[in-house]
N, C-alpha and C. Protein backbone atom coordinates (compact mmCIF):
# COMPACT_ATOMS: atom_id res chain seq x y z
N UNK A 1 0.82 -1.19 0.00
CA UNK A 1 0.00 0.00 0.00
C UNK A 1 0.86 1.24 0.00
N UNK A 2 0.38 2.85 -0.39
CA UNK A 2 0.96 3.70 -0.71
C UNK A 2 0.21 4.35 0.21
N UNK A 3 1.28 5.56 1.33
CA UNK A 3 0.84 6.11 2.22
C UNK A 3 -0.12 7.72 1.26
N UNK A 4 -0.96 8.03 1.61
CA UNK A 4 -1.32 9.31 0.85
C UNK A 4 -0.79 10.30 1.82
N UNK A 5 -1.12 11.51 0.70
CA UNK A 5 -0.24 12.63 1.43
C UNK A 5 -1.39 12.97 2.48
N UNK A 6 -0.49 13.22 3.98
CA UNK A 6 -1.01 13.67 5.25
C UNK A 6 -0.94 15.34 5.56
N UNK A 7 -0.39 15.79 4.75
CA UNK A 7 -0.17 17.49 4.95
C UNK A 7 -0.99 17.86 3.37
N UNK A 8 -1.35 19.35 3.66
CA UNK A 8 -2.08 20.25 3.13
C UNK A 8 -3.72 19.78 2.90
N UNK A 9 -4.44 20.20 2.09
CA UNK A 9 -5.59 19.84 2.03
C UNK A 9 -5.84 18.80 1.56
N UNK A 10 -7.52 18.42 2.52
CA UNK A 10 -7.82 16.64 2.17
C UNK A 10 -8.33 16.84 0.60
N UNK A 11 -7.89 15.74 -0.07
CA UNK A 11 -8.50 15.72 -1.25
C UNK A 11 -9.05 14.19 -1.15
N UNK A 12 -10.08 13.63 -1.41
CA UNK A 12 -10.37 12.37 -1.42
C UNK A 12 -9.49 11.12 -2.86
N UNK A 13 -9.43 11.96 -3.96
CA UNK A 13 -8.73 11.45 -4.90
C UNK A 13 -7.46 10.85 -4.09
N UNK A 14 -6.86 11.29 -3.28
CA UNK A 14 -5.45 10.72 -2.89
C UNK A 14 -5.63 10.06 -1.67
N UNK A 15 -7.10 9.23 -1.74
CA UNK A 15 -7.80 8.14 -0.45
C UNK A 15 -8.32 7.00 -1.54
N UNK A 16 -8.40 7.05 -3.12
CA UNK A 16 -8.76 5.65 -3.89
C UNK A 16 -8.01 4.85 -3.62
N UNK A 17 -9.41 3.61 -3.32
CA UNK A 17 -9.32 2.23 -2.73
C UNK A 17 -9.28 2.21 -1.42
N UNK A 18 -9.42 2.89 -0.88
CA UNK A 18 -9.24 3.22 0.57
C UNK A 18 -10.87 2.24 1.16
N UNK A 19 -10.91 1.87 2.13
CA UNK A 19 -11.92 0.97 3.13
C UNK A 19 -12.63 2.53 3.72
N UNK A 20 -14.05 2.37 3.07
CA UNK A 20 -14.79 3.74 3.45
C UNK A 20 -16.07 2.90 4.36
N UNK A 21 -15.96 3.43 5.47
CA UNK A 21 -17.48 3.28 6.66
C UNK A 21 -18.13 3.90 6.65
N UNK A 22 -19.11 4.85 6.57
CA UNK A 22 -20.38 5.80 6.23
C UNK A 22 -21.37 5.39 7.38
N UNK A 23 -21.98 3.97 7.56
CA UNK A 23 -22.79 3.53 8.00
C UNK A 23 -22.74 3.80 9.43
N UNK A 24 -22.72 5.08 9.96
CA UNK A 24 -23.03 5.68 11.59
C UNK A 24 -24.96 5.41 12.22
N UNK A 25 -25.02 5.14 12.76
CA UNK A 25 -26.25 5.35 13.63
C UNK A 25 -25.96 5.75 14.79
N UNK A 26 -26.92 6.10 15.38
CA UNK A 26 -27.26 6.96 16.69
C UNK A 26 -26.58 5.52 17.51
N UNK A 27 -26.02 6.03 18.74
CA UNK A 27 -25.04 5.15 19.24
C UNK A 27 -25.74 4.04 19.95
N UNK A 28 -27.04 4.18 20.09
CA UNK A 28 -27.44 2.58 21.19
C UNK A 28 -28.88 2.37 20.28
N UNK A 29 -28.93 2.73 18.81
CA UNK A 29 -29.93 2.00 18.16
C UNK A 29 -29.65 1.73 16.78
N UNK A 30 -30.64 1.56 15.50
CA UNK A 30 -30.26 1.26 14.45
C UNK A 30 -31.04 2.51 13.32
N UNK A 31 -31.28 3.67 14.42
CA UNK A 31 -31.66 4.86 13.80
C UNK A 31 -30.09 5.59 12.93
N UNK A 32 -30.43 5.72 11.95
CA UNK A 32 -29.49 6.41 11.36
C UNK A 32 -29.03 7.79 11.79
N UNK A 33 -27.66 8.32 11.64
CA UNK A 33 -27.50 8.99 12.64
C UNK A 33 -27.78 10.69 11.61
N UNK A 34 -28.11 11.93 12.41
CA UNK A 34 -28.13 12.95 11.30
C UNK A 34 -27.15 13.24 11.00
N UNK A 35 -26.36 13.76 11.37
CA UNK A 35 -24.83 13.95 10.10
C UNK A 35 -24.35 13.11 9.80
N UNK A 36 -23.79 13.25 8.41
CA UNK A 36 -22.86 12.48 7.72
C UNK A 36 -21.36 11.84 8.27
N UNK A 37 -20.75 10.90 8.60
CA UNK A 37 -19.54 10.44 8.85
C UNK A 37 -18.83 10.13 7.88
N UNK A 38 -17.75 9.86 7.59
CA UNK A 38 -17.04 8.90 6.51
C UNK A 38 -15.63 9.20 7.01
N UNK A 39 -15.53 7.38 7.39
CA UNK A 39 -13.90 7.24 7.60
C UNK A 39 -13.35 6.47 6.73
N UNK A 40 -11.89 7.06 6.25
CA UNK A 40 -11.23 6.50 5.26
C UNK A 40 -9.97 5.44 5.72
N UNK A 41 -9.80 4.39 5.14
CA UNK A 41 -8.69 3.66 5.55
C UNK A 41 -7.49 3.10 4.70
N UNK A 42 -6.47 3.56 5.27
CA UNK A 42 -5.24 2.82 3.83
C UNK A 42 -3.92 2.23 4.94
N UNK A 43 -3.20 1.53 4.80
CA UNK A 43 -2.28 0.97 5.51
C UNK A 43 -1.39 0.38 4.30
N UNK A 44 0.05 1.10 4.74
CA UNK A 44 1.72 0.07 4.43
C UNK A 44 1.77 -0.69 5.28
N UNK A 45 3.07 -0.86 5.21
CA UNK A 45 3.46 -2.35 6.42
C UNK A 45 3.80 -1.40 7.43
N UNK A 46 3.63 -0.26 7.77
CA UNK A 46 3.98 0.18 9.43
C UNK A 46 2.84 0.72 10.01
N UNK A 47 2.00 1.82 9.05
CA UNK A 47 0.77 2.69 9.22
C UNK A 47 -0.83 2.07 8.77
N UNK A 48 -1.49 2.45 9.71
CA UNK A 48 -2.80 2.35 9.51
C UNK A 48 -3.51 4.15 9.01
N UNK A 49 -3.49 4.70 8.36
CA UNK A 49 -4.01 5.57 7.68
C UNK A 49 -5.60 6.11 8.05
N UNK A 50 -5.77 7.30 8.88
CA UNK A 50 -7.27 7.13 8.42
C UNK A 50 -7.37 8.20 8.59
N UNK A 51 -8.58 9.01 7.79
CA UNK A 51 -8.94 10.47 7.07
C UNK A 51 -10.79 10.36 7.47
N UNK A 52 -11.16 11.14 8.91
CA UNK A 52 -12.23 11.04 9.13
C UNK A 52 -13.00 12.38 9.02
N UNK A 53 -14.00 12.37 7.90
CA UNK A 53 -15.06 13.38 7.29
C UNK A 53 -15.75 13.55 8.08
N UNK A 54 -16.33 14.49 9.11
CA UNK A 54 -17.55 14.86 9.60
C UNK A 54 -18.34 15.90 8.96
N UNK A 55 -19.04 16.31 8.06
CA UNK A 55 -20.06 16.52 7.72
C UNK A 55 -20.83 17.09 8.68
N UNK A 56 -22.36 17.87 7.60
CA UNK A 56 -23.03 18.59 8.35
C UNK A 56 -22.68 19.33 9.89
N UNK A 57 -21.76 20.02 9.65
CA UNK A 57 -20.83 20.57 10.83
C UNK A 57 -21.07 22.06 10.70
N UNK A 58 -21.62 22.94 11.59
CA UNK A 58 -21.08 24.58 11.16
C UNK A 58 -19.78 25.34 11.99
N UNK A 59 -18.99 24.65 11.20
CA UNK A 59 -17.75 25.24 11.82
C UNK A 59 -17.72 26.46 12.71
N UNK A 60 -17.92 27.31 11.24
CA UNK A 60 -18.09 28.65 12.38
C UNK A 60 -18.59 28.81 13.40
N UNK A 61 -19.31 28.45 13.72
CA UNK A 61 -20.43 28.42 15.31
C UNK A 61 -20.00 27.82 16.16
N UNK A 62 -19.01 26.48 15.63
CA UNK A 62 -18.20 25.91 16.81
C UNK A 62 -16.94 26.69 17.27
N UNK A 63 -16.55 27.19 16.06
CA UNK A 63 -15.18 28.12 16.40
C UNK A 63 -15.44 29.68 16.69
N UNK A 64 -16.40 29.68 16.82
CA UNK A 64 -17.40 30.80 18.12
C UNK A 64 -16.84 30.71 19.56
N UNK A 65 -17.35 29.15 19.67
CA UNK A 65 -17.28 28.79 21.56
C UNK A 65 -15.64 28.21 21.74
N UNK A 66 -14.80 28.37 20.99
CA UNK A 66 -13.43 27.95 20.88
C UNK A 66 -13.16 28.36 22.21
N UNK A 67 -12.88 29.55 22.70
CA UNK A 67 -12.26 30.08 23.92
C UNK A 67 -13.25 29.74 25.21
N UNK A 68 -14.26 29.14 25.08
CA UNK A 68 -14.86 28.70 26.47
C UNK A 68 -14.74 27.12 25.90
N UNK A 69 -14.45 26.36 25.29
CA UNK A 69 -14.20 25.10 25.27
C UNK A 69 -12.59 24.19 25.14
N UNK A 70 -12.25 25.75 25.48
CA UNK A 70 -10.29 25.14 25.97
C UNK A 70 -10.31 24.27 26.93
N UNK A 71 -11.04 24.79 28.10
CA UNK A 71 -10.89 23.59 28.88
C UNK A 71 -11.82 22.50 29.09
N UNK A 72 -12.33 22.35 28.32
CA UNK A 72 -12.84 21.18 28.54
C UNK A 72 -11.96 19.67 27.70
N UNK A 73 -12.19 18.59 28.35
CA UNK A 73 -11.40 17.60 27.75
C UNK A 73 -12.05 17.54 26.06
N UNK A 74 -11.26 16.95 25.45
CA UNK A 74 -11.52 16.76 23.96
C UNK A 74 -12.50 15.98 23.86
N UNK A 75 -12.72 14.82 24.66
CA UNK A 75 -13.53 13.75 24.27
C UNK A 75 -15.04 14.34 24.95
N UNK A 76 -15.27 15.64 25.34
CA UNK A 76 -16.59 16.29 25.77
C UNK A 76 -16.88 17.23 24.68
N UNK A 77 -16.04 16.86 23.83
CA UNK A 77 -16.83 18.28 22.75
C UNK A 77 -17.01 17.73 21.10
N UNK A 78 -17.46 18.16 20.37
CA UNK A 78 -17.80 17.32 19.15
C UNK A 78 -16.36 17.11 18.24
N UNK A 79 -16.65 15.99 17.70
CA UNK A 79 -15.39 15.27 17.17
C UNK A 79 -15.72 13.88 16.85
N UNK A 80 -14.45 12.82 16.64
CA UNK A 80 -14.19 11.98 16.48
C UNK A 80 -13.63 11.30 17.64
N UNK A 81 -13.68 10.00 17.68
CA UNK A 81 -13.30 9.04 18.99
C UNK A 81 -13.17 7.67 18.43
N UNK A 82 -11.71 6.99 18.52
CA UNK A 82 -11.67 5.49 17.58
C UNK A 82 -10.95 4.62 18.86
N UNK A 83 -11.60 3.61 19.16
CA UNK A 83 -10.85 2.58 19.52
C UNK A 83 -10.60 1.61 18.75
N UNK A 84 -9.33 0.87 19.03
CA UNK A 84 -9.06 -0.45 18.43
C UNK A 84 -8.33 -0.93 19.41
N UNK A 85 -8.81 -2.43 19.33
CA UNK A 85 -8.47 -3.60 20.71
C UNK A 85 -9.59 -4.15 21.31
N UNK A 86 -9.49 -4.64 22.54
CA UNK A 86 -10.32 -5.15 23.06
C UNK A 86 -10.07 -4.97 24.88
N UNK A 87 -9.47 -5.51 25.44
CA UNK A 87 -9.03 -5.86 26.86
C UNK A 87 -7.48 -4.79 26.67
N UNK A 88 -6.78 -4.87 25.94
CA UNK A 88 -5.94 -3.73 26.14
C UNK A 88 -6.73 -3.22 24.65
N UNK A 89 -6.56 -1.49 24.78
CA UNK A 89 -6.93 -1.05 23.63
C UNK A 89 -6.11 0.56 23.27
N UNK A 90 -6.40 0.61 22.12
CA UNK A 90 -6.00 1.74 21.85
C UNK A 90 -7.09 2.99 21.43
N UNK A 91 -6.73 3.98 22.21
CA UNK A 91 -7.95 5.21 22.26
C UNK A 91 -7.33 6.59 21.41
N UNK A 92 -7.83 6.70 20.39
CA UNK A 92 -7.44 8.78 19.82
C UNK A 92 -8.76 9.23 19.79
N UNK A 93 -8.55 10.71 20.17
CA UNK A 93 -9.65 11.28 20.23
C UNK A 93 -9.11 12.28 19.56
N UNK A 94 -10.36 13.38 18.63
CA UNK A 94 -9.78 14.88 18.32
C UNK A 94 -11.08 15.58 18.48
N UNK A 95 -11.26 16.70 18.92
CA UNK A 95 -12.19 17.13 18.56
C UNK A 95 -11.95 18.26 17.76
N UNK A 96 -12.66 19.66 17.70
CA UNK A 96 -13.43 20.46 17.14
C UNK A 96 -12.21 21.04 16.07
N UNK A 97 -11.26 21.29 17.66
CA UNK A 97 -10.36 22.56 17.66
C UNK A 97 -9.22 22.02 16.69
N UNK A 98 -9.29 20.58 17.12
CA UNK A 98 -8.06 19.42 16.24
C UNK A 98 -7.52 19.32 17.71
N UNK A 99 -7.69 19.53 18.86
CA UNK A 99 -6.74 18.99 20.23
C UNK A 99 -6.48 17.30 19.66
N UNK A 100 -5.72 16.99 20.46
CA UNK A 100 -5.64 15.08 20.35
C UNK A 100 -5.49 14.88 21.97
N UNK A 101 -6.44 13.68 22.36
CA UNK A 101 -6.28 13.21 23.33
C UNK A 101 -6.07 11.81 22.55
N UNK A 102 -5.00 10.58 23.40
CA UNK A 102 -4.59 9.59 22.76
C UNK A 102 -4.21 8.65 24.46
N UNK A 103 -4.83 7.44 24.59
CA UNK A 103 -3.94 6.87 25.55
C UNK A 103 -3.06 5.92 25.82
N UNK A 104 -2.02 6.71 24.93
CA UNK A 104 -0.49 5.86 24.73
C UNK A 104 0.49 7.40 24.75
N UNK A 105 1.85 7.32 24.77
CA UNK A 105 2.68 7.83 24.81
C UNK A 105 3.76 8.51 23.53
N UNK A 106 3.20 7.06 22.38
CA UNK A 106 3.66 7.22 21.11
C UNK A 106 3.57 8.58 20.32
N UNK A 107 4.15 9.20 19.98
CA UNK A 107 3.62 10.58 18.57
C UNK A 107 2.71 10.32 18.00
N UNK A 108 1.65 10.46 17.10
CA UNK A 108 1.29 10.70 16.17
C UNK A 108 1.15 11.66 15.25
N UNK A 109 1.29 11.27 13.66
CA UNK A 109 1.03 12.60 13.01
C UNK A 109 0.08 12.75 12.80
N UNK A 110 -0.67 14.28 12.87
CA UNK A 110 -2.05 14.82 12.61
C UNK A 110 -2.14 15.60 12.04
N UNK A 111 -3.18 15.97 11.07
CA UNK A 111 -3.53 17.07 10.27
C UNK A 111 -5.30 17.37 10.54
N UNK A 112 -5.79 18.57 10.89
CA UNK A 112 -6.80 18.79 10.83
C UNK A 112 -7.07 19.98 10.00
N UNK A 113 -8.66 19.59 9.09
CA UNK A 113 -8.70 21.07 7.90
C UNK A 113 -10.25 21.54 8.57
N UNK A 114 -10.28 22.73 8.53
CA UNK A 114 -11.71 22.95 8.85
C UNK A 114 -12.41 23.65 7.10
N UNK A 115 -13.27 23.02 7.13
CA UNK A 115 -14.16 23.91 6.14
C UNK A 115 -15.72 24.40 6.70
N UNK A 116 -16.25 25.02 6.00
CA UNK A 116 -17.49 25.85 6.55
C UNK A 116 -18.46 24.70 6.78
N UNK A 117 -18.65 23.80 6.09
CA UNK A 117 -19.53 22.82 6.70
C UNK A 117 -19.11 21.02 7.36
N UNK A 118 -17.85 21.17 7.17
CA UNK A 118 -17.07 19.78 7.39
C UNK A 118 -15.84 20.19 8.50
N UNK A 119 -15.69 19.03 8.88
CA UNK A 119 -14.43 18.86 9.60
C UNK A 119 -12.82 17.51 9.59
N UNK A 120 -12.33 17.41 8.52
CA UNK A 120 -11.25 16.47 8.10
C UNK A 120 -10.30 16.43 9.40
N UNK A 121 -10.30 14.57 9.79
CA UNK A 121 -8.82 14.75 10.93
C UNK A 121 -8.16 14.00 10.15
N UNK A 122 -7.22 13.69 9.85
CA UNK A 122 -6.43 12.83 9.12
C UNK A 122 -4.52 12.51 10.40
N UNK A 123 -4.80 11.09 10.55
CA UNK A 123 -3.68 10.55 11.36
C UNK A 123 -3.01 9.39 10.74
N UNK A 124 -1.87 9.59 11.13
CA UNK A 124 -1.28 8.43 11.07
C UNK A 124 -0.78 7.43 12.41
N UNK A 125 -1.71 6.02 12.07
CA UNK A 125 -1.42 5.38 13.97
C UNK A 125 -0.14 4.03 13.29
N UNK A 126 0.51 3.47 14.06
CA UNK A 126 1.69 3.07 13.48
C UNK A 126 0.86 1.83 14.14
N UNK A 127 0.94 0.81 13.09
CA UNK A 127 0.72 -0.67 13.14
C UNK A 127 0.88 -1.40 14.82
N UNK A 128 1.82 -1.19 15.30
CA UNK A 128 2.75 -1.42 16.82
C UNK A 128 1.71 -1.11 17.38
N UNK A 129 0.96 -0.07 17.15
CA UNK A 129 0.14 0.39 18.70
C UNK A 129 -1.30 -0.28 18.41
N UNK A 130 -1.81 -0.67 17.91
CA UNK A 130 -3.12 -1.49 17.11
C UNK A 130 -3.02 -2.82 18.19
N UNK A 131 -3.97 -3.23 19.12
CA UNK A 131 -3.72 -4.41 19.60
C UNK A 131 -4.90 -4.89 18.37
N UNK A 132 -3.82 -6.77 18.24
CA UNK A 132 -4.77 -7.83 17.72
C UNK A 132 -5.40 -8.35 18.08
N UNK A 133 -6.32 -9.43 17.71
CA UNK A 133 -7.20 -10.25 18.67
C UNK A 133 -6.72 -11.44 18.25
N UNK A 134 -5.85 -12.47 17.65
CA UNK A 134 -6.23 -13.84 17.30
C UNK A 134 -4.32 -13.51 16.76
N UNK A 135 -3.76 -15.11 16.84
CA UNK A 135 -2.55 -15.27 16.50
C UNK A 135 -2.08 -14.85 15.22
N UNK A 136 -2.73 -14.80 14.46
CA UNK A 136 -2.06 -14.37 13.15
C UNK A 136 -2.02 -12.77 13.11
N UNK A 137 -2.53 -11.98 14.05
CA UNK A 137 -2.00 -10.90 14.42
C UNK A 137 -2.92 -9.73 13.25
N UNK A 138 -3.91 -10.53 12.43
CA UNK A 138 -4.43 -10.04 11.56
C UNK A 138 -6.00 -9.08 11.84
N UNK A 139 -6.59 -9.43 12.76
CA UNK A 139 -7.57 -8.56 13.15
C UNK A 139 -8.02 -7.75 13.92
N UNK A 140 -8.40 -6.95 14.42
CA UNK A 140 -8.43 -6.65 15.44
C UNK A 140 -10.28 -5.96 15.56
N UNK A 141 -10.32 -5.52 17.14
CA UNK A 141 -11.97 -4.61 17.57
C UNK A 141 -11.85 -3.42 17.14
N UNK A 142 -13.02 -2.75 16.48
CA UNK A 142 -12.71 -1.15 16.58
C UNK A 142 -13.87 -0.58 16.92
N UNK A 143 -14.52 0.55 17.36
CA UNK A 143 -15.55 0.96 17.11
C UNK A 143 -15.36 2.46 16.58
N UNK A 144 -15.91 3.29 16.67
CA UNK A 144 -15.69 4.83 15.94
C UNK A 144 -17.13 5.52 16.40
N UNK A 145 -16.71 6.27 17.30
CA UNK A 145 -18.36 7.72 17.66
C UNK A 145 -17.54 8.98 17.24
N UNK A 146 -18.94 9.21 16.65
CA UNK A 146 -19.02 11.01 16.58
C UNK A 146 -20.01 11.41 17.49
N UNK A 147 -18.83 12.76 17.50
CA UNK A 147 -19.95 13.71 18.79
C UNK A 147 -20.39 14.77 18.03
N UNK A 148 -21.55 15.42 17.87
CA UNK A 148 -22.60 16.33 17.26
C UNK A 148 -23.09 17.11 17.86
N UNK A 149 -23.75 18.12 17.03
CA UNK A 149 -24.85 18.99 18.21
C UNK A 149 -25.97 17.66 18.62
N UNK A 150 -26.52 16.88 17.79
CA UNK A 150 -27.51 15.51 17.68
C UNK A 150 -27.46 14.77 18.66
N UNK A 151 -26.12 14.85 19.36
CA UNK A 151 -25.79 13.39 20.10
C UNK A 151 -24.87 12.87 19.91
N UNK A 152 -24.22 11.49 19.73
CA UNK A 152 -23.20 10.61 19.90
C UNK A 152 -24.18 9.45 18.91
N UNK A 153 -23.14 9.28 18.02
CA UNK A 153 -23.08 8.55 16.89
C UNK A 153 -22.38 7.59 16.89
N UNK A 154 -22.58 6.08 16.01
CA UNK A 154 -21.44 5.11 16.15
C UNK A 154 -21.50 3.86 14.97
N UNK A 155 -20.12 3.27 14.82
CA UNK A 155 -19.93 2.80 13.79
C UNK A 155 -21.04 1.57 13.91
N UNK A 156 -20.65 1.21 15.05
CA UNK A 156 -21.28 -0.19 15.80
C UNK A 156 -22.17 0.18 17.03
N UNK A 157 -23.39 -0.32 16.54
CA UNK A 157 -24.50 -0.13 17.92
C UNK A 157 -23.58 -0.05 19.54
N UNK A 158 -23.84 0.63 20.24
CA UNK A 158 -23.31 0.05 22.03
C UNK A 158 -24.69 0.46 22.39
N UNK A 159 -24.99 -0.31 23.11
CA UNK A 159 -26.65 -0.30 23.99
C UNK A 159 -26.48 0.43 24.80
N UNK A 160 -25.28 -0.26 25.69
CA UNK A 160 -24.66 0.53 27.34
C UNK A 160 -23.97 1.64 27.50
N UNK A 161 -24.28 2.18 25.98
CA UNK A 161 -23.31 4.02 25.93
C UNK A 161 -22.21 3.95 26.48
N UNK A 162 -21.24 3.32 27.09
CA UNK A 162 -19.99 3.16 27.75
C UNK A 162 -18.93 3.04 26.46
N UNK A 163 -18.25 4.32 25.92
CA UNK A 163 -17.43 3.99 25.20
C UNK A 163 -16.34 2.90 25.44
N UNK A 164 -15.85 2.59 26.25
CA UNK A 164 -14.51 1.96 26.95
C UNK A 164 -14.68 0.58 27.23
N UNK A 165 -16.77 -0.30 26.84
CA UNK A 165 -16.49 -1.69 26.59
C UNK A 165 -16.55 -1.79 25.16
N UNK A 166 -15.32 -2.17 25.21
CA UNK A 166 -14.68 -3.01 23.75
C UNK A 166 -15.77 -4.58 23.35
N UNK A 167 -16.62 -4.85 23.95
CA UNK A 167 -17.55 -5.63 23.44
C UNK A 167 -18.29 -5.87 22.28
N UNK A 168 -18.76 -4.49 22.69
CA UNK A 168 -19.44 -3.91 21.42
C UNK A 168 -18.89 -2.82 20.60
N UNK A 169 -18.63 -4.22 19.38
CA UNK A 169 -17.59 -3.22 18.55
C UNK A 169 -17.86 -4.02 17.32
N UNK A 170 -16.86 -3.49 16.01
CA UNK A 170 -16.82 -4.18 14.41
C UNK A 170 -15.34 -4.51 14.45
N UNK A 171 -15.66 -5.44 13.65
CA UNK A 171 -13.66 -5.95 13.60
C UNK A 171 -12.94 -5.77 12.09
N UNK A 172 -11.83 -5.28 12.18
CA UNK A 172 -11.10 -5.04 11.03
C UNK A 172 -9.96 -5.73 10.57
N UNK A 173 -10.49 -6.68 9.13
CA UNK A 173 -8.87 -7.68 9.22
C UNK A 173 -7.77 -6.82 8.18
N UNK A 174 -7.01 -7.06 8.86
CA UNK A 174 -5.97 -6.21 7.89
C UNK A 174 -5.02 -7.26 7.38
N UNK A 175 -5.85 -7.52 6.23
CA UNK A 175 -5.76 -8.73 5.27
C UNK A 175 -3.68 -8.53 4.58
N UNK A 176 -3.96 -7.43 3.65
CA UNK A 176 -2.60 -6.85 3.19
C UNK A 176 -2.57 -5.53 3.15
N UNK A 177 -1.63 -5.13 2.40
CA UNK A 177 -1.60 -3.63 2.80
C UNK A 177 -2.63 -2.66 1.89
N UNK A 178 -3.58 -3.53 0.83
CA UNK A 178 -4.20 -3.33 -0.30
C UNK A 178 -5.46 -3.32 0.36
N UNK A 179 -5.77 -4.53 1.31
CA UNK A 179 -7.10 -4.57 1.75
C UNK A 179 -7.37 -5.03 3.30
N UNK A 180 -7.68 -3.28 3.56
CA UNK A 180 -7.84 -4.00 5.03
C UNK A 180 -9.23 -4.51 5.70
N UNK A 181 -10.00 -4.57 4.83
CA UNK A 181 -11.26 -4.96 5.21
C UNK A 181 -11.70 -6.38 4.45
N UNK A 182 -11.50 -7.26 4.69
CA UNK A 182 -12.02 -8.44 3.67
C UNK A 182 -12.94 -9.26 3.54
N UNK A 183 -13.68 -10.26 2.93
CA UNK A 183 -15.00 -10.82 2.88
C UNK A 183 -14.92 -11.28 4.02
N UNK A 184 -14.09 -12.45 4.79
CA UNK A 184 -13.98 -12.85 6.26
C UNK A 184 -14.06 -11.86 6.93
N UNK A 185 -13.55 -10.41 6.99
CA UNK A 185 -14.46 -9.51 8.39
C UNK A 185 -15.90 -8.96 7.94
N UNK A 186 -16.06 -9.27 6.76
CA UNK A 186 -17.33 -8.44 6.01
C UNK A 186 -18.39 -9.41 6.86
N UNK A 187 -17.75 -10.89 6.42
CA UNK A 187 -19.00 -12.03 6.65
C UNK A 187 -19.18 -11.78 8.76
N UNK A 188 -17.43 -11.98 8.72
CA UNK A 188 -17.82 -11.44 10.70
C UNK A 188 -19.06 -10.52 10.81
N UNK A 189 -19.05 -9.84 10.33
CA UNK A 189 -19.60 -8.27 10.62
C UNK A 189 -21.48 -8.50 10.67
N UNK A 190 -21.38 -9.39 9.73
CA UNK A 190 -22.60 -9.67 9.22
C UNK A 190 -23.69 -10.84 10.25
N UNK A 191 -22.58 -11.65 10.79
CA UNK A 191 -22.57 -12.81 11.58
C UNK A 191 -23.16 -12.02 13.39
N UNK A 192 -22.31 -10.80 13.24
CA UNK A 192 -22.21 -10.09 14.73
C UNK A 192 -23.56 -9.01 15.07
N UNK A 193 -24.13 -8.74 13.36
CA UNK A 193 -25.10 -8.11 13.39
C UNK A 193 -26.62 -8.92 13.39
N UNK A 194 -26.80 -10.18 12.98
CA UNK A 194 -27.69 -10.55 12.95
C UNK A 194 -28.07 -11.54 14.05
């Protein structure tokens, strides 16, 4: 796989073939959620790649309350929130402003773009920090919420609103560096939903 460029503006052309999720609902049902999500995915042999679209966003109005929402933690204000793992896991958060809350120690690189109705985070998480679930080291849990004026949104239903059980989650095999989503996690997925 070919890393796309992580600096200057998102262009989606330089995300083809990329593993696209869209499918958000409201976080503890199978109501579709009101804004738009779309996370993008690409991985080499070190990076997991991902370029997350939030939609229906009015920037401006959020970057209104910028100076009374310094202090609040990132993961209380609208944004993005990804785990992957299970029993140990890995947590990034960004919200509005582009802050990063992350709970590991590692760097990451980040780029955030604001436009008048969207919000692009684009990171790079290094393969190493991704826990697996199964010996071949090939799959792992993830889930993904957005936070909104609407509410809290999610890739994968959670009933118990508790971001932090890894239970309820979708799994991602990271087959090669071409495809990280494949008919075996498609069919999982399908198996976990019905």
């Amino acid at each position: 796989g070919k890393a796309p460029p992580m600096d200057g503006k998102f262009d989606p052309g330089d995300w083809m073939g990329a593993l696209e999720l869209e499918n958000f609902n409201k976080m503890d049902s199978r109501e579709p959620a009101k804004e738009k999500t779309v996370l993008r995915f690409l991985r080499d042999p070190e990076n997991l790649y991902v370029a997350a679209v939030l939609e229906d966003e009015d920037v401006p109005a959020l970057m209104k309350k910028e100076a009374a929402d310094r202090n609040m933690e990132p993961w209380r204000l609208n944004g993005i929130e990804m785990f992957f793992g299970e029993k140990s896991f890995s947590q990034i958060v960004f919200d509005y402003m582009g802050r990063l809350y992350k709970n590991f120690d590692d760097p990451l690189f980040t780029k955030v773009n604001h436009r008048k109705d969207a919000i692009v985070f684009r990171c790079a998480i290094p393969l190493r920090l991704i826990p697996r679930m199964n010996a071949s080291g090939k799959m792992t849990k993830a889930n993904f919420y957005r936070k909104s004026a609407s509410g809290v949104s999610s890739w994968r239903r959670n009933d118990n609103r508790n971001f932090l059980d890894m239970t309820q989650t979708g799994i991602l095999l990271f087959d090669t560096p071409e495809n990280i989503l494949s008919e075996a996690a498609s069919e999982s997925l399908r198996r976990i939903d019905s």
